[in-house]
Protein backbone atom coordinates (compact mmCIF):
# COMPACT_ATOMS: atom_id res chain seq x y z
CA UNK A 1 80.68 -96.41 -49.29
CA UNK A 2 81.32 -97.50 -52.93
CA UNK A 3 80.04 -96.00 -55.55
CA UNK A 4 78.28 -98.85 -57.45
CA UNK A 5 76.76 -99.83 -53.57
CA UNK A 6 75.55 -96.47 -53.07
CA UNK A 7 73.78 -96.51 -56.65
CA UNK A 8 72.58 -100.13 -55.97
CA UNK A 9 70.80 -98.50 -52.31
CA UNK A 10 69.61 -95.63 -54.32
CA UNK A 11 67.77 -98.08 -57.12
CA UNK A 12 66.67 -100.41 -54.05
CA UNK A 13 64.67 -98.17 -52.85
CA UNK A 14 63.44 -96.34 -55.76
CA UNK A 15 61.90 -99.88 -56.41
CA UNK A 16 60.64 -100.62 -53.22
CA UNK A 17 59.04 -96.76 -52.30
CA UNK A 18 58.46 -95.55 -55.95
CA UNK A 19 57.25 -93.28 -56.56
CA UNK A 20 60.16 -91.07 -54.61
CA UNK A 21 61.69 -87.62 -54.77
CA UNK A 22 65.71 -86.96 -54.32
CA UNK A 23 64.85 -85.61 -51.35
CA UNK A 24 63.32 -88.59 -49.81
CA UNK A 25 66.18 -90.41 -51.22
CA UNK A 26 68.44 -88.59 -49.21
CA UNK A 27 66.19 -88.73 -45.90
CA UNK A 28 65.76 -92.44 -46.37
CA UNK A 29 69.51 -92.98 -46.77
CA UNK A 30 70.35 -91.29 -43.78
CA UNK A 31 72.76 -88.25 -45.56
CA UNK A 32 70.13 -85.46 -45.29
CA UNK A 33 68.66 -84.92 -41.86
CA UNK A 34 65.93 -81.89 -41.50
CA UNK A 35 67.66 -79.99 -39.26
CA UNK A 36 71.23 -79.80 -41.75
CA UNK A 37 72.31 -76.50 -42.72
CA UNK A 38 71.52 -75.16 -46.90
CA UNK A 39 75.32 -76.70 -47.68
CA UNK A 40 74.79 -79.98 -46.36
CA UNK A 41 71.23 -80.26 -47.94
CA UNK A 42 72.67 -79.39 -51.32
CA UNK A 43 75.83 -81.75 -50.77
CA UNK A 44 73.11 -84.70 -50.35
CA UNK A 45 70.46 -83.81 -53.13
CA UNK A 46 73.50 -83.16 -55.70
CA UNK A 47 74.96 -86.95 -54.57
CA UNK A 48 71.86 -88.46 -55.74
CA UNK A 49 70.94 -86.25 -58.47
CA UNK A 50 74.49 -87.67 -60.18
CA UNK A 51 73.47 -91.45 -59.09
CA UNK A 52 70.25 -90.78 -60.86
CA UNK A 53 71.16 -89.58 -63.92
CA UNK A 54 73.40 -92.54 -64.30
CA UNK A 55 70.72 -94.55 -63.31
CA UNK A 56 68.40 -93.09 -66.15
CA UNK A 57 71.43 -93.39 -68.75
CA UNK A 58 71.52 -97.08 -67.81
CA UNK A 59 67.32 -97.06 -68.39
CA UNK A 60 66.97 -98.52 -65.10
CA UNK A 61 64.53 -96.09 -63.67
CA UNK A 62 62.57 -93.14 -65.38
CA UNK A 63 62.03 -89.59 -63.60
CA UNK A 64 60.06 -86.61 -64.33
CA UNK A 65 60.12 -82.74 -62.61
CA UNK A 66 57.08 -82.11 -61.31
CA UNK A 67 57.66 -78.77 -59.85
CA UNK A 68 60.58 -78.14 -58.14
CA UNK A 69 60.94 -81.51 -57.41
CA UNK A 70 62.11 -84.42 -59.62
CA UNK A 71 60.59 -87.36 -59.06
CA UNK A 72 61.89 -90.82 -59.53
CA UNK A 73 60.25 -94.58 -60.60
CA UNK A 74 61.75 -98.34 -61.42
CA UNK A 75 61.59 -99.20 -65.53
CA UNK A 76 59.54 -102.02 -64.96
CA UNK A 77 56.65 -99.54 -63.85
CA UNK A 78 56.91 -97.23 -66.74
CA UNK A 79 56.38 -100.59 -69.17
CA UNK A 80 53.33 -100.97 -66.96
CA UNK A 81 51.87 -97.51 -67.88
CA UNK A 82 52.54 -98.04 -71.52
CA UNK A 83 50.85 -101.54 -71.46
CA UNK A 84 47.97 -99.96 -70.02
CA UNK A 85 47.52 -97.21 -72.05
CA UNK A 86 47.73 -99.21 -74.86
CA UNK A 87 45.35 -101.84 -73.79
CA UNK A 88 43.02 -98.69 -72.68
CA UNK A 89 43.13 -97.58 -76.64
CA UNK A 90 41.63 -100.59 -77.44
């Protein structure tokens, strides 16, 4: 799979199940599975960890680490907790 196709699956579905975990990611996609040994598990988070981050460099989606566990939403939702906040203020 392409690089720039795997990145545009990843961002398709952070927009369409957001908010989303790498984890789920991965399960979504197909390359974890929940029987896969620790090396294949880590394999599959660190593949979309890297998509992410380019993703976030690009300020398509936003993320935060809750826990152990970094979770992932589309840009066009953050706006839409800013605008509310703001109109919340007033």
């Amino acid at each position: 799979m392409k690089e720039s196709h795997f990145k545009n699956k990843i961002l398709e579905l952070i927009e369409k199940e957001w908010p989303i975990s790498i984890t789920q990611i991965a399960l979504n996609l197909g390359i974890h599975h929940s029987g896969a040994n620790e090396n294949k598990r880590k394999a599959a988070v660190s593949k979309i960890v890297y998509h992410a981050n380019k993703l976030k460099k690009e300020g398509r989606i936003y993320g935060k680490k809750i826990g152990g566990s970094q979770v992932l939403w589309p840009t066009n939702i953050e706006k839409l907790r800013i605008l509310h906040e703001l109109l919340e203020g007033m």
